[in-house]
C-alpha atoms as a PDB file:
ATOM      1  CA  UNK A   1      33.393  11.011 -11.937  1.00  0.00           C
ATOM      2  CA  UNK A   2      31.137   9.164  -9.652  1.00  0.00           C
ATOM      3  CA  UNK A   3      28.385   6.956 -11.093  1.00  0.00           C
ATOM      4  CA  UNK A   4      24.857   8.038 -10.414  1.00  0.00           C
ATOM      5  CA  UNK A   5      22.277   5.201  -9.900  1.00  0.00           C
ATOM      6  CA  UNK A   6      18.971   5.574 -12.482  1.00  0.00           C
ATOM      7  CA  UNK A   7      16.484   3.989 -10.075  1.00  0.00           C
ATOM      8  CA  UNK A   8      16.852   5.686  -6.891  1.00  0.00           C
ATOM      9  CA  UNK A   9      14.475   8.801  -7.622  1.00  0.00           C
ATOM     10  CA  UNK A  10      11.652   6.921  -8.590  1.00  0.00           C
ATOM     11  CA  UNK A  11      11.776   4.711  -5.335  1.00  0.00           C
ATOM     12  CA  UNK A  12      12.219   7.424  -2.778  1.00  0.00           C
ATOM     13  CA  UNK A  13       9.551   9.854  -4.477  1.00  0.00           C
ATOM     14  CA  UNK A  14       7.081   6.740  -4.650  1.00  0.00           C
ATOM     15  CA  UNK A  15       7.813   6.848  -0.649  1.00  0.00           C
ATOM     16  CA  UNK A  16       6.935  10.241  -0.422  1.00  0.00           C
ATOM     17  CA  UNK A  17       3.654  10.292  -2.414  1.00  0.00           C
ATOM     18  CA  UNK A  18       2.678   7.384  -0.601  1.00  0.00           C
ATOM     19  CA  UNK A  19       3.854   8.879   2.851  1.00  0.00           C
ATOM     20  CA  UNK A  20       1.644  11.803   1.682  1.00  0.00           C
ATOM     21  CA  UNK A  21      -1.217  10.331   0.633  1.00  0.00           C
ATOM     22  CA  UNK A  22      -1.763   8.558   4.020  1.00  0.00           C
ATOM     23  CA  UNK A  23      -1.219  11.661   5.745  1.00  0.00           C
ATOM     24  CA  UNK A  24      -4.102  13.469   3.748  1.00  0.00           C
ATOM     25  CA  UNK A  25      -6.476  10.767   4.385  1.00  0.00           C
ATOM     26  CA  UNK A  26      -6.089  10.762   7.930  1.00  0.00           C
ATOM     27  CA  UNK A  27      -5.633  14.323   8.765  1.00  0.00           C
ATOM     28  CA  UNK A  28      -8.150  16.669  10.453  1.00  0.00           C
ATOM     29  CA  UNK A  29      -9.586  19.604   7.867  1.00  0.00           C
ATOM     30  CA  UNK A  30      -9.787  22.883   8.995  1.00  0.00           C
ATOM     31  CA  UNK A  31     -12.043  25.295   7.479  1.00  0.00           C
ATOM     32  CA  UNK A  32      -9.739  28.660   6.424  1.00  0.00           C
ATOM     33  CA  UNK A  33     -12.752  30.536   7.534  1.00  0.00           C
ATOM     34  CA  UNK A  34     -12.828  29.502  11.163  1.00  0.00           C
ATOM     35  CA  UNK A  35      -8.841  30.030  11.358  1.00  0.00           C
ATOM     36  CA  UNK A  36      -9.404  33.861  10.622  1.00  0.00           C
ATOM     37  CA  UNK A  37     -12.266  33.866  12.623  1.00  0.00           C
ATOM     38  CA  UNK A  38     -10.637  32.493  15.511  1.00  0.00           C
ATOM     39  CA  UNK A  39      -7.232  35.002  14.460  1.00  0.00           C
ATOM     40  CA  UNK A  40      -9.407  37.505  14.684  1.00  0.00           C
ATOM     41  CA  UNK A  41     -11.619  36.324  17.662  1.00  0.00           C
ATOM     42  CA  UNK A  42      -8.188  36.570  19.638  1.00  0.00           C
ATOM     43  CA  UNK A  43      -6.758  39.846  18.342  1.00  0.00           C
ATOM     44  CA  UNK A  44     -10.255  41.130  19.767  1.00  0.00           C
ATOM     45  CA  UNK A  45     -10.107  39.435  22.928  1.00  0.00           C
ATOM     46  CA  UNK A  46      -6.331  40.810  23.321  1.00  0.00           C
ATOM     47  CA  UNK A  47      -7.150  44.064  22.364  1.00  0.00           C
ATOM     48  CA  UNK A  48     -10.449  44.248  24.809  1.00  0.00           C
ATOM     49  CA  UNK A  49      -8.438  42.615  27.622  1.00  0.00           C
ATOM     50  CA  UNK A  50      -5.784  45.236  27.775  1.00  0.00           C
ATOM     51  CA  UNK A  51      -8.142  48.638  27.203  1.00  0.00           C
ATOM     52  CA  UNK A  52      -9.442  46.932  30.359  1.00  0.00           C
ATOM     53  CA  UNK A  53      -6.413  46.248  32.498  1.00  0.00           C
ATOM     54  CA  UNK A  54      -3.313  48.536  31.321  1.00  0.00           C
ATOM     55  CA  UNK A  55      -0.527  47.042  32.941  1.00  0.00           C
ATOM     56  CA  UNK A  56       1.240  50.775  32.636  1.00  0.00           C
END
């Protein structure tokens, strides 16, 4: 049987929460609002853009 090493986990998931945490800090927030606003800003546009020019 192979022998498993005890401290490993800790170390790499202390990586990860730190890798993590620095990414949330920095990162740009985006309301959810204005994402299905702009979803459905598109699907409008899309929709209104192709009653207009049928490409059949």
């Amino acid at each position: 049987m192979a022998q498993q090493k005890k401290g490993e986990g800790f170390h790499s998931a202390a990586g990860l929460i730190r890798y993590f945490d620095a990414e949330e800090k920095t990162a740009m927030k985006i309301n959810p609002k204005l994402v299905i606003a702009m979803c459905i800003a598109t699907i409008v546009i899309v929709i209104s853009v192709s009653m207009m020019w049928p490409l059949a």
